[in-house]
C-alpha atoms as a PDB file:
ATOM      1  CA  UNK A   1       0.000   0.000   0.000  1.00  0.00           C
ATOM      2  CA  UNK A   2       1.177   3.703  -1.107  1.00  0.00           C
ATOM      3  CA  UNK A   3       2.229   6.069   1.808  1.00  0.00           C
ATOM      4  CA  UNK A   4       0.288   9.309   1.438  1.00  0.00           C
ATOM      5  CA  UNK A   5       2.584  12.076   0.199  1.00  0.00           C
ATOM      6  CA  UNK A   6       2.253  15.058   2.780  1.00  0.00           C
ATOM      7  CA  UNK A   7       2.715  18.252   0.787  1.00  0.00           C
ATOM      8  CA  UNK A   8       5.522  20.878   3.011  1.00  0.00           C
ATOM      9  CA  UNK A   9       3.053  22.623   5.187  1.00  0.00           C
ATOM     10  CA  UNK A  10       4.544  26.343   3.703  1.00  0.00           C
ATOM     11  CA  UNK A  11       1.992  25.173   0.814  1.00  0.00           C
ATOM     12  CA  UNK A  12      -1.148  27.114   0.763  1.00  0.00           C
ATOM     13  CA  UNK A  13      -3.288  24.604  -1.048  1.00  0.00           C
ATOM     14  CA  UNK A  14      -6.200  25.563  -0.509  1.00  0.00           C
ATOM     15  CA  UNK A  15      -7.759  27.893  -3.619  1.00  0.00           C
ATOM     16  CA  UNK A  16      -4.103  28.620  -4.282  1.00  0.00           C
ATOM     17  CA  UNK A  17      -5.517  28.964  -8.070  1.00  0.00           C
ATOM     18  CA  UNK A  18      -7.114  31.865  -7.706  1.00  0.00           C
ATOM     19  CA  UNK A  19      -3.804  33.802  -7.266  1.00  0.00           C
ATOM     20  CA  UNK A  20      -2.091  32.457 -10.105  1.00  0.00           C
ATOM     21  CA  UNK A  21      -1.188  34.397 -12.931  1.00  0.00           C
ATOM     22  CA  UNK A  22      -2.615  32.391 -15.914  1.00  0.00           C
ATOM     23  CA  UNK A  23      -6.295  32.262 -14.327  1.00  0.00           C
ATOM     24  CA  UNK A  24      -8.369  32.825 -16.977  1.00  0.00           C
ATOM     25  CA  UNK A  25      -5.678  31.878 -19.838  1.00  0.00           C
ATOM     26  CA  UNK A  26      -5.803  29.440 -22.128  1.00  0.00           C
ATOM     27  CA  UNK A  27      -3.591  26.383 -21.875  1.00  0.00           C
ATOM     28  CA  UNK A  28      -1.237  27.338 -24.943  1.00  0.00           C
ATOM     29  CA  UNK A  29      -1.213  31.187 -23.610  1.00  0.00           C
ATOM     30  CA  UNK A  30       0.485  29.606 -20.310  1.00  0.00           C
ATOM     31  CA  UNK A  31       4.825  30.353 -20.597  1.00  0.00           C
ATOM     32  CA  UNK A  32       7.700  30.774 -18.338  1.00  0.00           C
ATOM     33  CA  UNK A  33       7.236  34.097 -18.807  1.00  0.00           C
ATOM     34  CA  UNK A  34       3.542  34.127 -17.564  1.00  0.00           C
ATOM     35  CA  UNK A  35       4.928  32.090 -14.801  1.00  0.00           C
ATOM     36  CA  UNK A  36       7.892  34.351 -13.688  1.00  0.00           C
ATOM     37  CA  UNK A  37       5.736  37.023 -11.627  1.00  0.00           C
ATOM     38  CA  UNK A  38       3.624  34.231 -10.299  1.00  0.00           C
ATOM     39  CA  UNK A  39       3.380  33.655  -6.322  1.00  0.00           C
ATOM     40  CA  UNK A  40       1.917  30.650  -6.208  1.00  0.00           C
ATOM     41  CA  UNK A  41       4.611  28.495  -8.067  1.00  0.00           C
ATOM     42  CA  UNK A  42       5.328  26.312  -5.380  1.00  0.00           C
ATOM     43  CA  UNK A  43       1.848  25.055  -4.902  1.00  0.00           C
ATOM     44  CA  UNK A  44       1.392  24.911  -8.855  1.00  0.00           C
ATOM     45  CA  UNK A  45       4.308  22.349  -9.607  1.00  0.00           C
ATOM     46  CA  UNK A  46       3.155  20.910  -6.262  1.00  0.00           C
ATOM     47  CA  UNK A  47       0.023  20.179  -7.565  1.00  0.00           C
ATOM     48  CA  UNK A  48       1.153  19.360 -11.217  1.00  0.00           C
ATOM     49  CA  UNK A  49       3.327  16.719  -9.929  1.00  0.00           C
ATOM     50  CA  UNK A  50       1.216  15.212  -7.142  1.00  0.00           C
ATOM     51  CA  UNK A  51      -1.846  15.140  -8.974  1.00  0.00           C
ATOM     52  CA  UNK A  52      -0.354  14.038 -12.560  1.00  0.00           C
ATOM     53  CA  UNK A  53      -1.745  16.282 -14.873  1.00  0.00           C
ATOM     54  CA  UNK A  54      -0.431  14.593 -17.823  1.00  0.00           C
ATOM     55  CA  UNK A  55      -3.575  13.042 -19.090  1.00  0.00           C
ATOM     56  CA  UNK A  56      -5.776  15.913 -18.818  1.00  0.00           C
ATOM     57  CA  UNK A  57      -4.467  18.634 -21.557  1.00  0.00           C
ATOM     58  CA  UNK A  58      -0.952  16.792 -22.165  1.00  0.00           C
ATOM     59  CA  UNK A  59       2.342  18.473 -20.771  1.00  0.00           C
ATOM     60  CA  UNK A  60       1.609  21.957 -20.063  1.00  0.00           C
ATOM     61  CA  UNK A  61       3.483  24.430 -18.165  1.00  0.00           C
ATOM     62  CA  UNK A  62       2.546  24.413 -14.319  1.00  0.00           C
ATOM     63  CA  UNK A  63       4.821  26.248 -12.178  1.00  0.00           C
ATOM     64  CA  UNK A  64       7.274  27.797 -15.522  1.00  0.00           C
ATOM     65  CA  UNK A  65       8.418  24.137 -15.759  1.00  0.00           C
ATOM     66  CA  UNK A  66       7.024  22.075 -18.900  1.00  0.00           C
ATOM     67  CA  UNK A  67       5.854  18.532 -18.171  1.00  0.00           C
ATOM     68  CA  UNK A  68       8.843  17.398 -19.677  1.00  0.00           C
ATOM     69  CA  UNK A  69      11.380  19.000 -16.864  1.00  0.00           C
ATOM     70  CA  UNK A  70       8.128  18.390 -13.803  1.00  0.00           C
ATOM     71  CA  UNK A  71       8.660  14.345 -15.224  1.00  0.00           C
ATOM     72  CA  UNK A  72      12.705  14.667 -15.191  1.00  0.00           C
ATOM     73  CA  UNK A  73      12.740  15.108 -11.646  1.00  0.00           C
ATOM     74  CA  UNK A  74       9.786  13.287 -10.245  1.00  0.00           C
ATOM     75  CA  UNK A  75      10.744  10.253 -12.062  1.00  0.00           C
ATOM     76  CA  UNK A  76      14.493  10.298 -11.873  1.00  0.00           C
ATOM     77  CA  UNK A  77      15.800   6.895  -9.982  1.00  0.00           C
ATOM     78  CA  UNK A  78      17.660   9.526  -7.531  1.00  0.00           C
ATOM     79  CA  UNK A  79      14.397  11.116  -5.943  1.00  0.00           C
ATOM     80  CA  UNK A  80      12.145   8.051  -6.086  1.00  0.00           C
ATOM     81  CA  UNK A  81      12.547   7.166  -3.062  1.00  0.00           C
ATOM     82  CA  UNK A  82      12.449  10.851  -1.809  1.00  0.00           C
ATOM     83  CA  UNK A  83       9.586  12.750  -3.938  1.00  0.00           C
ATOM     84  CA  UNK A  84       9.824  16.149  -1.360  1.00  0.00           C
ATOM     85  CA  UNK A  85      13.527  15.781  -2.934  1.00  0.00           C
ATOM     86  CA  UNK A  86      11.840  15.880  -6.575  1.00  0.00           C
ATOM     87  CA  UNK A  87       9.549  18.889  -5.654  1.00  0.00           C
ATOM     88  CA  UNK A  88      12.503  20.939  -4.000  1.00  0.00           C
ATOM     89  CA  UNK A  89      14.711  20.248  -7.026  1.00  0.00           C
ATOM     90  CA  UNK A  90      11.710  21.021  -9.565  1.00  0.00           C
ATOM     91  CA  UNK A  91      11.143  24.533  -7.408  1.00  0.00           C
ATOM     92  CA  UNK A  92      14.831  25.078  -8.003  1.00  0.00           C
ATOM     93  CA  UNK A  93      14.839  25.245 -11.436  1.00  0.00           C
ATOM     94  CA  UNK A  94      11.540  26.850 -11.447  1.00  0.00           C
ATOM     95  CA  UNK A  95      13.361  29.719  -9.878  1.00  0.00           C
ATOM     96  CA  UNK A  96      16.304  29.469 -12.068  1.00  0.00           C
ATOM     97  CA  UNK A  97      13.911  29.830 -15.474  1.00  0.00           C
ATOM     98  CA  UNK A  98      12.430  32.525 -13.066  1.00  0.00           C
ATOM     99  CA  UNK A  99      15.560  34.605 -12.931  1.00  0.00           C
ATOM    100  CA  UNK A 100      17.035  33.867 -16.525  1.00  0.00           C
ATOM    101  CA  UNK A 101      13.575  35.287 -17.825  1.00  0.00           C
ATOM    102  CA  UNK A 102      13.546  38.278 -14.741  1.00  0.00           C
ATOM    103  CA  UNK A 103      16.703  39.174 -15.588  1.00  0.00           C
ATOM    104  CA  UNK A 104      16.289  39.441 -19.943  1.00  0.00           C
END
């Protein structure tokens, strides 16, 4: 049986949607760049990553990350056994996109 993945209790994930950015966008209007202002990236790749969006409207970007880089890192053998390992490492290259594109 699957241990329940606890998210890090500085999540707010409760109607955390309603303060991001791309509310009201359309799926292909959602970029980095969109995402770079956002403050409620955390609880977006959080979400994105715990929930597995992937079937819904394919690999979008949650969080400034495409599916693509959310997958790298939570299926990577080296944070398997550690997803809160995953998520941190996803949120740090959330906030390196975030500062490449900040910093333009």
């Amino acid at each position: 049986m699957a241990t329940k993945l606890i998210a890090p209790s500085e999540l707010n994930l409760d109607g955390w949607w309603r303060d991001a950015n791309c509310r009201g966008l359309k799926i292909k209007q959602v970029t980095p760049t969109v995402c770079a202002g956002c403050t409620v990236t955390k609880e977006c790749i959080w979400t994105a990553m715990t929930k597995d969006d992937r079937h819904e409207e394919g690999m979008f970007i949650r969080g400034g990350l495409t599916g693509y880089i959310r997958d790298k890192f939570w299926y990577l053998p080296k944070y398997r056994s550690d997803r809160l390992q995953a998520f941190d490492a996803a949120c740090r290259e959330a906030e390196r996109v975030r500062e490449t594109i900040v910093s333009k």
